[in-house]
Protein backbone atom coordinates (compact mmCIF):
# COMPACT_ATOMS: atom_id res chain seq x y z
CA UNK A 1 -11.32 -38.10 -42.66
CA UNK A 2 -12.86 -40.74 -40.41
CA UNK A 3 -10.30 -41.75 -38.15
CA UNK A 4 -12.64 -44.92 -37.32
CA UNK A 5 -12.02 -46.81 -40.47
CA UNK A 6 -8.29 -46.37 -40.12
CA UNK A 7 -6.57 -49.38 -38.66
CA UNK A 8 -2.94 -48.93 -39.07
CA UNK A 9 -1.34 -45.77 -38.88
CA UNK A 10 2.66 -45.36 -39.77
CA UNK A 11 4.88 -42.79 -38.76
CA UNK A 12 7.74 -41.62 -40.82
CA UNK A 13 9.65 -39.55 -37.99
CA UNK A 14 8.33 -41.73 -35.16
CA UNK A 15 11.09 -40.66 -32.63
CA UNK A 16 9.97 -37.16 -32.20
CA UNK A 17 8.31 -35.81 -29.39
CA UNK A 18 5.33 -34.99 -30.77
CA UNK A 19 5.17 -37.66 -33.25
CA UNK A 20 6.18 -40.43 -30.14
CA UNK A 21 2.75 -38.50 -28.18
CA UNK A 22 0.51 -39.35 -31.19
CA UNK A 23 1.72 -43.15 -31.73
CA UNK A 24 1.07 -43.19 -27.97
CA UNK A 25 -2.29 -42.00 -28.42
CA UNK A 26 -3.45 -44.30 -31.33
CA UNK A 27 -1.48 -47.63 -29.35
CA UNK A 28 -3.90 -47.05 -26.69
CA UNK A 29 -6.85 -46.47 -29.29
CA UNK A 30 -6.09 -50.55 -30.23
CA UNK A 31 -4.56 -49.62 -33.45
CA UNK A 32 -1.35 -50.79 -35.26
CA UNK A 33 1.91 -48.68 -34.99
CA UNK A 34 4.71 -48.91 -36.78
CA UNK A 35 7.22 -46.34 -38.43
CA UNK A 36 10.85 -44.96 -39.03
CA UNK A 37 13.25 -43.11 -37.51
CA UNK A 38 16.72 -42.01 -38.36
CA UNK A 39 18.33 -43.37 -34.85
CA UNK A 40 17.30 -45.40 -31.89
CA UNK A 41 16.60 -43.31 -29.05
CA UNK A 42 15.04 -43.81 -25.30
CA UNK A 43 11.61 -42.94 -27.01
CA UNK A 44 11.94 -45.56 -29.90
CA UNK A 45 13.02 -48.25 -27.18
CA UNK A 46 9.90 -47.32 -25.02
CA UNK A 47 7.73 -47.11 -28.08
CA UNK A 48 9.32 -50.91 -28.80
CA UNK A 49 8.24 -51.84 -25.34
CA UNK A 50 4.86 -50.91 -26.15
CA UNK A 51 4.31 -53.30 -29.08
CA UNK A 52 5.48 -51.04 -31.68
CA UNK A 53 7.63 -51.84 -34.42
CA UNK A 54 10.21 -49.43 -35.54
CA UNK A 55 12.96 -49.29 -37.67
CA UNK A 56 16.11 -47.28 -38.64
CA UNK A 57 16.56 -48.08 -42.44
CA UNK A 58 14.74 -45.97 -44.37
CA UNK A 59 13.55 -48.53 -47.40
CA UNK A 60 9.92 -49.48 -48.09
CA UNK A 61 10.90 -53.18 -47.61
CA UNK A 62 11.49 -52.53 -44.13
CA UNK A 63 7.55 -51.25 -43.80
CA UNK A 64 5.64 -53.89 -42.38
CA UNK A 65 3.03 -55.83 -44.27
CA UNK A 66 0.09 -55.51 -43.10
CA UNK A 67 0.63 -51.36 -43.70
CA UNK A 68 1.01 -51.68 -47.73
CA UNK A 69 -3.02 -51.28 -47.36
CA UNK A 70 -4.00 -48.63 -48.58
CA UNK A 71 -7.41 -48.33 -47.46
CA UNK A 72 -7.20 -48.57 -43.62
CA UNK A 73 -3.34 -46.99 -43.27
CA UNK A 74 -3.02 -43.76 -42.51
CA UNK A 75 0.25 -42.02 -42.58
CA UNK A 76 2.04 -39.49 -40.40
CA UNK A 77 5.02 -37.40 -41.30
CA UNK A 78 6.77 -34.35 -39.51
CA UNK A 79 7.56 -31.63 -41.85
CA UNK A 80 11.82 -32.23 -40.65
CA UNK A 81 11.60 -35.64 -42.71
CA UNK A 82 13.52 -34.71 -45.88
CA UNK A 83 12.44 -34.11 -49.50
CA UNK A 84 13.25 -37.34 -51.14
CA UNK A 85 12.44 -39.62 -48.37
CA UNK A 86 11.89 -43.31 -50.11
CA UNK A 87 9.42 -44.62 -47.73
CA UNK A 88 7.32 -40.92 -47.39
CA UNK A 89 7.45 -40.85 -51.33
CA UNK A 90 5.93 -44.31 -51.87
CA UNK A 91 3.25 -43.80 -49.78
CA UNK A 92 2.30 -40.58 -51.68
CA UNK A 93 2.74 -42.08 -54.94
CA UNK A 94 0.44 -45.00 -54.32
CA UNK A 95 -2.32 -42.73 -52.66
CA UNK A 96 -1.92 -43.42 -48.98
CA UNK A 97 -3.67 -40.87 -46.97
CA UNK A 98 -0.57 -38.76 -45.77
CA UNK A 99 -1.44 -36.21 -43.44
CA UNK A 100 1.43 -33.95 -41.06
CA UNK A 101 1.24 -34.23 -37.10
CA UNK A 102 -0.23 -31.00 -36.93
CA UNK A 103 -3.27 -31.93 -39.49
CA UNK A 104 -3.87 -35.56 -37.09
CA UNK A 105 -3.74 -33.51 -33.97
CA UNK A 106 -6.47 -31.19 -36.01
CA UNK A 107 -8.31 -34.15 -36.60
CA UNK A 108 -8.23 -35.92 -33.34
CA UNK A 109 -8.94 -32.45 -31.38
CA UNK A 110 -11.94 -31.06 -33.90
CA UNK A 111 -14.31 -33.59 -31.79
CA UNK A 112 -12.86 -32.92 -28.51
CA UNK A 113 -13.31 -29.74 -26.31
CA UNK A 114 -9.76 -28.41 -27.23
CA UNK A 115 -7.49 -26.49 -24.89
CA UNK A 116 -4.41 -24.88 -26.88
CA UNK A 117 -1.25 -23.67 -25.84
CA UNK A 118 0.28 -21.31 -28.07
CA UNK A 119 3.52 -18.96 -27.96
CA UNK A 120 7.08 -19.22 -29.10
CA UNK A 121 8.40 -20.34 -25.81
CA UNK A 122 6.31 -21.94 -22.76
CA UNK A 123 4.15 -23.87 -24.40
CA UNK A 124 5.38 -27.54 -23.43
CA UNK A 125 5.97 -26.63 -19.72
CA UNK A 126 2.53 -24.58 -19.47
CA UNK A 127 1.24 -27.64 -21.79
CA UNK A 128 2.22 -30.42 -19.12
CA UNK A 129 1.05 -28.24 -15.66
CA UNK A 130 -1.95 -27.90 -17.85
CA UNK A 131 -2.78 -31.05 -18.66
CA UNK A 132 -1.56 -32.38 -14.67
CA UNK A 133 -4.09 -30.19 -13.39
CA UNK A 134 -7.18 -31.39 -15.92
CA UNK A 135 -6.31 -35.07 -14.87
CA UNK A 136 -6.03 -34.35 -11.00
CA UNK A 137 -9.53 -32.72 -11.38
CA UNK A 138 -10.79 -35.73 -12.76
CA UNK A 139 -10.93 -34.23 -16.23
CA UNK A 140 -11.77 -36.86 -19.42
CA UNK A 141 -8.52 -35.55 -20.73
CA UNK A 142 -6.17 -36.58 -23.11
CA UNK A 143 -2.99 -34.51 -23.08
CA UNK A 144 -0.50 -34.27 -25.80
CA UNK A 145 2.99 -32.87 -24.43
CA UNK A 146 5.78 -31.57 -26.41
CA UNK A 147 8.30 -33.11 -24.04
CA UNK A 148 8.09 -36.15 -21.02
CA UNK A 149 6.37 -35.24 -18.05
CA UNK A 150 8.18 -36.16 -14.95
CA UNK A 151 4.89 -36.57 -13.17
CA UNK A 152 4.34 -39.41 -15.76
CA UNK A 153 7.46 -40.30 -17.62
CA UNK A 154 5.37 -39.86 -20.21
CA UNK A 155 4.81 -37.13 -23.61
CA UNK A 156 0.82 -38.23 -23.24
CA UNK A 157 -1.21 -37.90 -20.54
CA UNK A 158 -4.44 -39.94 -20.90
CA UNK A 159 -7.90 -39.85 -18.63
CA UNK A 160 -10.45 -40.17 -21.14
CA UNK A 161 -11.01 -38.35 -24.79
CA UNK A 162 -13.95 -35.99 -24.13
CA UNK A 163 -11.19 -32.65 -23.64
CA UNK A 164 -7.75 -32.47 -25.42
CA UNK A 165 -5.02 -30.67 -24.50
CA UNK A 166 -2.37 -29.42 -27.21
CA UNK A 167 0.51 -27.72 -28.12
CA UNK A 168 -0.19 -24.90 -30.15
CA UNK A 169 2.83 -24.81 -32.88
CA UNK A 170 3.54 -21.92 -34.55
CA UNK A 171 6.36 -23.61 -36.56
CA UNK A 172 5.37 -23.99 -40.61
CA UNK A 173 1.91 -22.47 -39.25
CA UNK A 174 0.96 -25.92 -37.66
CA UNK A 175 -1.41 -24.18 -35.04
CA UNK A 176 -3.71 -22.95 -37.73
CA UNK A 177 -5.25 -26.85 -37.75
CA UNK A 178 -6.39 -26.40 -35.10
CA UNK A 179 -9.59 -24.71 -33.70
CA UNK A 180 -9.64 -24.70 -29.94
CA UNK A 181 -12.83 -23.80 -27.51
CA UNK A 182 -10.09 -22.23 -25.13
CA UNK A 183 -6.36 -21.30 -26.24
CA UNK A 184 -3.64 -18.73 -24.28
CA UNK A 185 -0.82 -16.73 -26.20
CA UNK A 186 2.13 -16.97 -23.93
CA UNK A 187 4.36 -14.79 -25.72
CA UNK A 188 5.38 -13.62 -29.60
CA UNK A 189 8.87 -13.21 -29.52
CA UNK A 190 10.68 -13.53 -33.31
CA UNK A 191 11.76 -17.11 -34.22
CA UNK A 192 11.59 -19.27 -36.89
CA UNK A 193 12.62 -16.73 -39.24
CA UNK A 194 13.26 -19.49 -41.84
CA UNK A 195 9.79 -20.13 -42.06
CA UNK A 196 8.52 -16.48 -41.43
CA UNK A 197 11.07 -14.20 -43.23
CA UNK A 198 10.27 -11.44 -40.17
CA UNK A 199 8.37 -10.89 -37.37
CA UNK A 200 6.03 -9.17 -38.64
CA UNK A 201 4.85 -12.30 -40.61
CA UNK A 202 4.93 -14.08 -37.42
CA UNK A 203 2.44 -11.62 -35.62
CA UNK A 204 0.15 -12.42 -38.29
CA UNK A 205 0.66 -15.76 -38.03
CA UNK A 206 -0.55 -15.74 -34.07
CA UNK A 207 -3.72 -13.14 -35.35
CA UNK A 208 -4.79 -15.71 -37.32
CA UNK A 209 -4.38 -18.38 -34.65
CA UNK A 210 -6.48 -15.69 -32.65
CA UNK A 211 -9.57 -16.02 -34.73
CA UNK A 212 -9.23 -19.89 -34.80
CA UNK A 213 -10.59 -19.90 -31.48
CA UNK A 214 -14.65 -20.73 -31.45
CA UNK A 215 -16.95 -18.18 -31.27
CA UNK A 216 -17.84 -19.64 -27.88
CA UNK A 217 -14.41 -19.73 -26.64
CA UNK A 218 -11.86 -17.61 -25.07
CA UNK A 219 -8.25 -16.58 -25.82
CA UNK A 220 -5.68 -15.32 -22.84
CA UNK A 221 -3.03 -13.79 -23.62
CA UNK A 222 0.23 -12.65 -21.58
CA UNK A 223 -0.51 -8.97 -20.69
CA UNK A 224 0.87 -6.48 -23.36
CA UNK A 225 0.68 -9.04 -26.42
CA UNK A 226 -0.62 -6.81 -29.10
CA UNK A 227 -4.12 -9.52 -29.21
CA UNK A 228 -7.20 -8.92 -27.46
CA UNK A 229 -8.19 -11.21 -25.09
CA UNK A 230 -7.94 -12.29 -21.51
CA UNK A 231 -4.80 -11.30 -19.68
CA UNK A 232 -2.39 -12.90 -17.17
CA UNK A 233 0.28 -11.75 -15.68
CA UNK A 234 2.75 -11.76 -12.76
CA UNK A 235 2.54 -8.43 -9.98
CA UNK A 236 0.49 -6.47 -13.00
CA UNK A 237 -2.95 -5.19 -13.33
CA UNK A 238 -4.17 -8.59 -15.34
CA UNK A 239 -7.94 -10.33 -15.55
CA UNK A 240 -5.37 -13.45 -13.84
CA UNK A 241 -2.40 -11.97 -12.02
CA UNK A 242 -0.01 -13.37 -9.73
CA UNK A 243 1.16 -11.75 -6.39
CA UNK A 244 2.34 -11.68 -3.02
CA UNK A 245 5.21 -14.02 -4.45
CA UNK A 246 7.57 -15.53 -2.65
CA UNK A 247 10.36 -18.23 -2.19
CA UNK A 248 9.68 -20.69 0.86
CA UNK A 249 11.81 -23.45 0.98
CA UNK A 250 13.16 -23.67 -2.40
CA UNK A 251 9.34 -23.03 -3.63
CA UNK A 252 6.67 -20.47 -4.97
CA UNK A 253 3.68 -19.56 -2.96
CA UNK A 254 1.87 -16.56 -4.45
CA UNK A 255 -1.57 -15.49 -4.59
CA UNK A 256 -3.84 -15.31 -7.63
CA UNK A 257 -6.65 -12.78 -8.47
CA UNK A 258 -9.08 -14.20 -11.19
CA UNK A 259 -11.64 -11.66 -12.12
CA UNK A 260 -14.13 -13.29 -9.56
CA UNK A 261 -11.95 -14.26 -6.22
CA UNK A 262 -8.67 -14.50 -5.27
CA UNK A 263 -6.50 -18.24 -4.62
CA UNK A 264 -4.25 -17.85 -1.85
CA UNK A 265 -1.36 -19.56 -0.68
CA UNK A 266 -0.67 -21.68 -3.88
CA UNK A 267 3.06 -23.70 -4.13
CA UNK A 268 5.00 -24.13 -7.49
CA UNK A 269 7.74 -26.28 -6.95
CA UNK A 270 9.49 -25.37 -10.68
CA UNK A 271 12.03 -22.29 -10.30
CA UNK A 272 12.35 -19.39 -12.58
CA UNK A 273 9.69 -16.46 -13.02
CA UNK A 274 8.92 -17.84 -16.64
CA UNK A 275 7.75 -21.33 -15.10
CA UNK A 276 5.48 -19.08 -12.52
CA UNK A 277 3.49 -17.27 -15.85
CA UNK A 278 3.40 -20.52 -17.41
CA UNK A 279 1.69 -21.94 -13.87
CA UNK A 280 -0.72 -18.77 -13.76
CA UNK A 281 -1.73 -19.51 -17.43
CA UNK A 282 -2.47 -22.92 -16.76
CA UNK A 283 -4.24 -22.52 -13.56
CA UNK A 284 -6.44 -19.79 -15.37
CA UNK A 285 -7.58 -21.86 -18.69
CA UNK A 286 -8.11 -24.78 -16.12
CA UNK A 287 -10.56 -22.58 -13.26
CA UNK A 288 -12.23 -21.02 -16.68
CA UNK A 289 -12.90 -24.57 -17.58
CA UNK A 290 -14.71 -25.32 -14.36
CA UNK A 291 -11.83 -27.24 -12.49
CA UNK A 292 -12.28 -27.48 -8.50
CA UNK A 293 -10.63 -24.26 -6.72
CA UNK A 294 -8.99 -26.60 -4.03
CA UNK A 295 -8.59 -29.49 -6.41
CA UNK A 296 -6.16 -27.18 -8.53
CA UNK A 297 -4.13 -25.90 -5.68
CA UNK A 298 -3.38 -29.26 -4.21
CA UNK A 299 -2.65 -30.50 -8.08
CA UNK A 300 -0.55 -27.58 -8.98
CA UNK A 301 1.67 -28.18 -5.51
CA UNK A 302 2.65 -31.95 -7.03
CA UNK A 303 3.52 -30.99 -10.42
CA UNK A 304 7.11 -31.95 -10.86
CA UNK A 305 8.40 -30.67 -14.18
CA UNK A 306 9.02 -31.48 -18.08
CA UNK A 307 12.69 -33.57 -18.26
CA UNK A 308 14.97 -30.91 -19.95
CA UNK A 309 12.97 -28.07 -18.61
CA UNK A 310 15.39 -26.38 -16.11
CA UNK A 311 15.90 -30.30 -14.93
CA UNK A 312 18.01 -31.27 -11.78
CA UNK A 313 20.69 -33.91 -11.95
CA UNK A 314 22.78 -32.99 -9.37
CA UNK A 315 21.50 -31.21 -6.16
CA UNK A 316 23.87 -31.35 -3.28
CA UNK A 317 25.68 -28.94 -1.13
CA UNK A 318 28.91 -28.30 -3.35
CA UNK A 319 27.51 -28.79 -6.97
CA UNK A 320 24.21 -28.37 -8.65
CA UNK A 321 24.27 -29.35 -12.21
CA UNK A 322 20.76 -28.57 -14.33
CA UNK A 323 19.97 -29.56 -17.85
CA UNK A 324 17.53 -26.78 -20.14
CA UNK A 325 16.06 -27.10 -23.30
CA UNK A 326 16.52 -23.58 -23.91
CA UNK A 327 17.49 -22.47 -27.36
CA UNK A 328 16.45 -19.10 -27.92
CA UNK A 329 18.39 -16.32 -26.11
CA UNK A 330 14.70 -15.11 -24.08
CA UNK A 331 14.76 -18.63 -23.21
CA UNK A 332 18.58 -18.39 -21.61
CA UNK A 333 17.48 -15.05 -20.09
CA UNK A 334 15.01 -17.16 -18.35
CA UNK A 335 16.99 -19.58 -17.69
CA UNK A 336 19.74 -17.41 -16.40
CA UNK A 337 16.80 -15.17 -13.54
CA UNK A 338 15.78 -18.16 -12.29
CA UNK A 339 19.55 -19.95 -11.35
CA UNK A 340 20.37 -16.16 -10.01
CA UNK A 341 16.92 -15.84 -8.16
CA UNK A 342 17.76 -19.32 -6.41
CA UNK A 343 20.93 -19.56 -6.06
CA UNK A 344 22.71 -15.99 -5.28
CA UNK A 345 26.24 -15.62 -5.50
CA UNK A 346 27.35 -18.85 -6.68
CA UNK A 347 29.60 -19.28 -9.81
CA UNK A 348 27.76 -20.25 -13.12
CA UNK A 349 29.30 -21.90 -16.24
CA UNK A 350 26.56 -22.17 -19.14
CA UNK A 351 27.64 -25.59 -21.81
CA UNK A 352 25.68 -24.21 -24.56
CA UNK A 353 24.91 -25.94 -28.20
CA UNK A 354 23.52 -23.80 -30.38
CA UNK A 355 20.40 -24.83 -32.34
CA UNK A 356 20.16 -23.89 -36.63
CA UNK A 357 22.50 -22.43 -38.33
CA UNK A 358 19.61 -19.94 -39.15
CA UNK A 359 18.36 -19.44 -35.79
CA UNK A 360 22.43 -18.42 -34.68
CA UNK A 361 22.26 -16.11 -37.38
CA UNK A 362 19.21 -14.19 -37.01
CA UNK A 363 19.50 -13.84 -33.44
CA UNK A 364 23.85 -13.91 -32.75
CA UNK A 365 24.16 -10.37 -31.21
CA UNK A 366 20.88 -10.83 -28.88
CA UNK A 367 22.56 -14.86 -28.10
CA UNK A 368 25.97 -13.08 -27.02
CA UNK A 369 24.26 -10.87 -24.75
CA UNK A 370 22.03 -13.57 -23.06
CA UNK A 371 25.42 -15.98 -22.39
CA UNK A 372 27.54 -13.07 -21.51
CA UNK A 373 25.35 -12.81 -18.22
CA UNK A 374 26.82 -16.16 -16.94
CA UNK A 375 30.28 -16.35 -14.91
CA UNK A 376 31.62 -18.43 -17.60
CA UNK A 377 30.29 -19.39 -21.34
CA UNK A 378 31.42 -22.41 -23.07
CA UNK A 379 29.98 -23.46 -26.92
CA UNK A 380 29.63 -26.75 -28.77
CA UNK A 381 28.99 -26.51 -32.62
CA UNK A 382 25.91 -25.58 -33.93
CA UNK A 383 23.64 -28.40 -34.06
CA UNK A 384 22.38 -28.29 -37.73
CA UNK A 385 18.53 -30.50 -37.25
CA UNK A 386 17.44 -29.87 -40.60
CA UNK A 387 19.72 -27.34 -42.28
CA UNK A 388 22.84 -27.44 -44.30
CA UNK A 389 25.87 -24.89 -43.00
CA UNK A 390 25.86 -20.90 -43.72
CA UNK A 391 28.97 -19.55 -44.29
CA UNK A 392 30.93 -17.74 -41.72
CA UNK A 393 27.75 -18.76 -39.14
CA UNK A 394 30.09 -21.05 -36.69
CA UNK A 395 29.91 -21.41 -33.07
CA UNK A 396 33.60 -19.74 -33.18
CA UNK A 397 31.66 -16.56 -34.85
CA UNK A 398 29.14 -16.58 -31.82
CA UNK A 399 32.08 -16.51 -29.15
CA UNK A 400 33.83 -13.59 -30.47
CA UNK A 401 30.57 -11.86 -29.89
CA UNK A 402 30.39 -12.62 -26.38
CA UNK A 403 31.38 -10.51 -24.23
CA UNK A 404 33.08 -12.33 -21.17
CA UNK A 405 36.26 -12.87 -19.93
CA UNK A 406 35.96 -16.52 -19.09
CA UNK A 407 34.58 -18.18 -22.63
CA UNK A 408 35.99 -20.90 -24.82
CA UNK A 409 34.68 -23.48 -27.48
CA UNK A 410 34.76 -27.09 -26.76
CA UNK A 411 34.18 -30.40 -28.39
CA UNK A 412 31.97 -33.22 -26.73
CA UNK A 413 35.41 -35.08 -26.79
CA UNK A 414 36.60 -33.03 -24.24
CA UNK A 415 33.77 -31.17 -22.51
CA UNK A 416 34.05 -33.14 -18.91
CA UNK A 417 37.62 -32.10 -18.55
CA UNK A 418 36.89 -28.18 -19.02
CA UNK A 419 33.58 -29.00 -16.86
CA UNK A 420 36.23 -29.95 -14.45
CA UNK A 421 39.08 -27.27 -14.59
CA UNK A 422 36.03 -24.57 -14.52
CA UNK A 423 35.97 -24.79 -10.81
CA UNK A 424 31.70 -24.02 -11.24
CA UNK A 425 29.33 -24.46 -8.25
CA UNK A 426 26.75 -24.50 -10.72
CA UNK A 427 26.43 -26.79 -14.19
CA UNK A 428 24.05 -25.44 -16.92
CA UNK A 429 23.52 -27.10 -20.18
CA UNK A 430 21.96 -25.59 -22.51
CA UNK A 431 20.11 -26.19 -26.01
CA UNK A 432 17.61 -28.38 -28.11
CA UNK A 433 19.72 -29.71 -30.07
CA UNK A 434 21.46 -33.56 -29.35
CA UNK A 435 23.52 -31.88 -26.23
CA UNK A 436 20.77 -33.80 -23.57
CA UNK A 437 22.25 -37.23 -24.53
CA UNK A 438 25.80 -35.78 -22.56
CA UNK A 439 23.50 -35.35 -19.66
CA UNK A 440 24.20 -38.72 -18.23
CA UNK A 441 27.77 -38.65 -18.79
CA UNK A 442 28.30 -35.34 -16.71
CA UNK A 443 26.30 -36.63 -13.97
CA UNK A 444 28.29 -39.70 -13.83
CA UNK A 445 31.55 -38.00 -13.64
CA UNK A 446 30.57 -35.04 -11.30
CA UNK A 447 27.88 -36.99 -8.54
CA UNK A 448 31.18 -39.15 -7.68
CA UNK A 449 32.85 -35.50 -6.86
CA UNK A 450 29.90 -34.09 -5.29
């Protein structure tokens, strides 16, 4: 498809990260937006605020005009809209080009020079530093982010459209659209079992993305993936590796050997060892793309985070309260080394939501051991996204498998008033699910305290 004689393009699932990125992209490529979502959020008002329309009803009367034409609209759906959808079916019926995100991002990339981020966690962070570091270099980049950059309170980063930079998702096998000149593997850890049925199908899944890389191109992968390709890693015998690491004021500065000279002195200002391979990996596809030695470390020093990736609200001297995105228990894990690598010997309570009642299923026993780490555990329901219930899978089924003294379930109704009798130095909240919009209520209550 030529995305030249489209004029209009309509999302149905406009509010989603990555959907909210694209409608970005084609806004500032002077076409018409418009689309639906199921609720108004902070990204649907700032979408408004751009000139787009969106609504909350989903009817094809509330679909604009001027996009019943069939000939220059395109249309854009995410694979969480539901079956029997009325506006997603009417445009199929009357033979609208319908296309998913991941097939537009195929589209859009294909005449770019396309750096990929794939893996089952890291990829948004590692994503953003990326796509920070092309633009301080000057790069003709466009950037599309899987969550807002708090260098740019923005999920699109845009410098020019000569070199993309994309998520690489391996959920419903949307990374196989694409076909990237240079693409990293950050990790293959089982998820999305409701797609995949096991990991084995999953490993596949990531060979294949493997060989979607040019002939030209290179893949890196995190060293001791079971893919060939060019490794990173952190104090290990990798083509990139990370070392001499350590903490200086609150900060990273490490060394890097790349197979031709070695960076030294760098500063990452985002905690956690996870954050540091997902710095390497970026710094590495961005010197292998030619980026400015100097330019990079001075870039990769003012990089300031994704919002809901290991996110501060509250940093004072009795209470520090940080908001994660984390939903998968290698994710907590991660979570968990970094607030104990920072902050030694203060008292943790974890506020975490799980995310699909299949994900809380396939991965309960390895979940209870990641939150049992934390002084004290407390659950919300499962947040359901786009799944019915599974019986006997309840948050209450996840507690009794945790193994901690101090645990408890709690309702958003009375979640502040627990926060408050736990006595915590340190806040986490934890989750993907709709847990980040009691963000600003916690801080509210608890920066008066602090």
């Amino acid at each position: 498809m030529d995305l030249n004689s489209i004029h209009r393009v309509y999302f149905v699932g406009i509010g989603g990260i990555g959907m909210s990125a694209l409608a970005r992209y084609f806004v500032a490529n002077g076409k018409g937006v418009s689309g639906y979502d199921k609720t108004p959020t902070d990204i649907t008002v700032d979408l408004e605020s751009l000139g787009v329309s969106v609504h909350f009803e989903d009817g094809i009367a509330q679909i604009p005009a001027e996009f019943h034409d069939v000939d220059t609209t395109l249309v854009v759906y995410t694979p969480a809209v539901p079956k029997d959808h009325k506006e997603l079916n009417y445009f199929k019926s009357e033979g609208f080009k319908v296309l998913k995100r991941s097939q537009v991002l195929g589209l859009i990339t294909e005449q770019t020079f396309c750096l990929a981020v794939a893996g089952t966690h890291g990829k948004t962070t590692t994503t953003s530093i990326l796509g920070h570091l092309m633009k301080a270099c000057n790069v003709p980049v466009t950037a599309f982010l899987g969550g807002i950059s708090e260098n740019y309170n923005s999920n699109l980063i845009l410098n020019g459209t000569k070199v993309s930079v994309v998520e690489a998702d391996e959920f419903d096998r949307s990374f196989l659209t694409l076909s990237p000149n240079l693409a990293c593997i950050t990790s293959m850890d089982a998820d999305h079992l409701d797609i995949y049925g096991d990991a084995s199908e999953l490993k596949r899944s990531f060979e294949d993305f493997a060989r979607r890389v040019k002939p030209d191109g290179k893949l890196f992968v995190k060293n001791g993936l079971p893919i060939k390709g060019l490794t990173y890693g952190i104090e290990d015998d990798a083509d990139y590796c990370a070392k001499n690491i350590r903490i200086v004021n609150g900060a990273y500065v490490f060394d890097v050997k790349t197979p031709s000279t070695t960076l030294k002195n760098l500063e990452f200002n985002l905690p956690g060892r996870h954050n540091l391979s997902n710095a390497l990996i970026a710094l590495a596809m961005a010197v292998e793309y030619g980026c400015p030695n100097q330019q990079l470390a001075k870039a990769l020093a003012s990089y300031k985070g994704v919002k809901r990736r290991f996110s501060y609200h509250i940093k004072s001297e009795n209470l520090i309260y940080i908001d994660d995105y984390a939903h998968h228990p290698e994710e907590i894990n991660a979570v968990h080394q970094a607030v104990r690598e920072m902050y030694p010997g203060k008292k943790v309570l974890a506020v975490f939501q799980p995310h699909l009642y299949s994900r809380t299923k396939d991965f309960a026993d390895e979940f209870a051991v990641s939150l049992a780490q934390f002084d004290e555990v407390m659950l919300l329901d499962i947040y359901p996204a786009r799944e019915l219930p599974i019986e006997g899978v309840t948050s209450q089924w996840l507690l009794d498998k945790i193994e901690n003294d101090h645990k408890q379930l709690v309702t958003k109704e009375n979640l502040l008033r627990q926060i408050q009798s736990s006595g915590a130095e340190i806040i986490l909240t934890i989750g993907a699910g709709d847990i980040g919009e009691e963000v600003k209520r916690i801080k509210k209550e608890f920066s008066v305290e602090s």
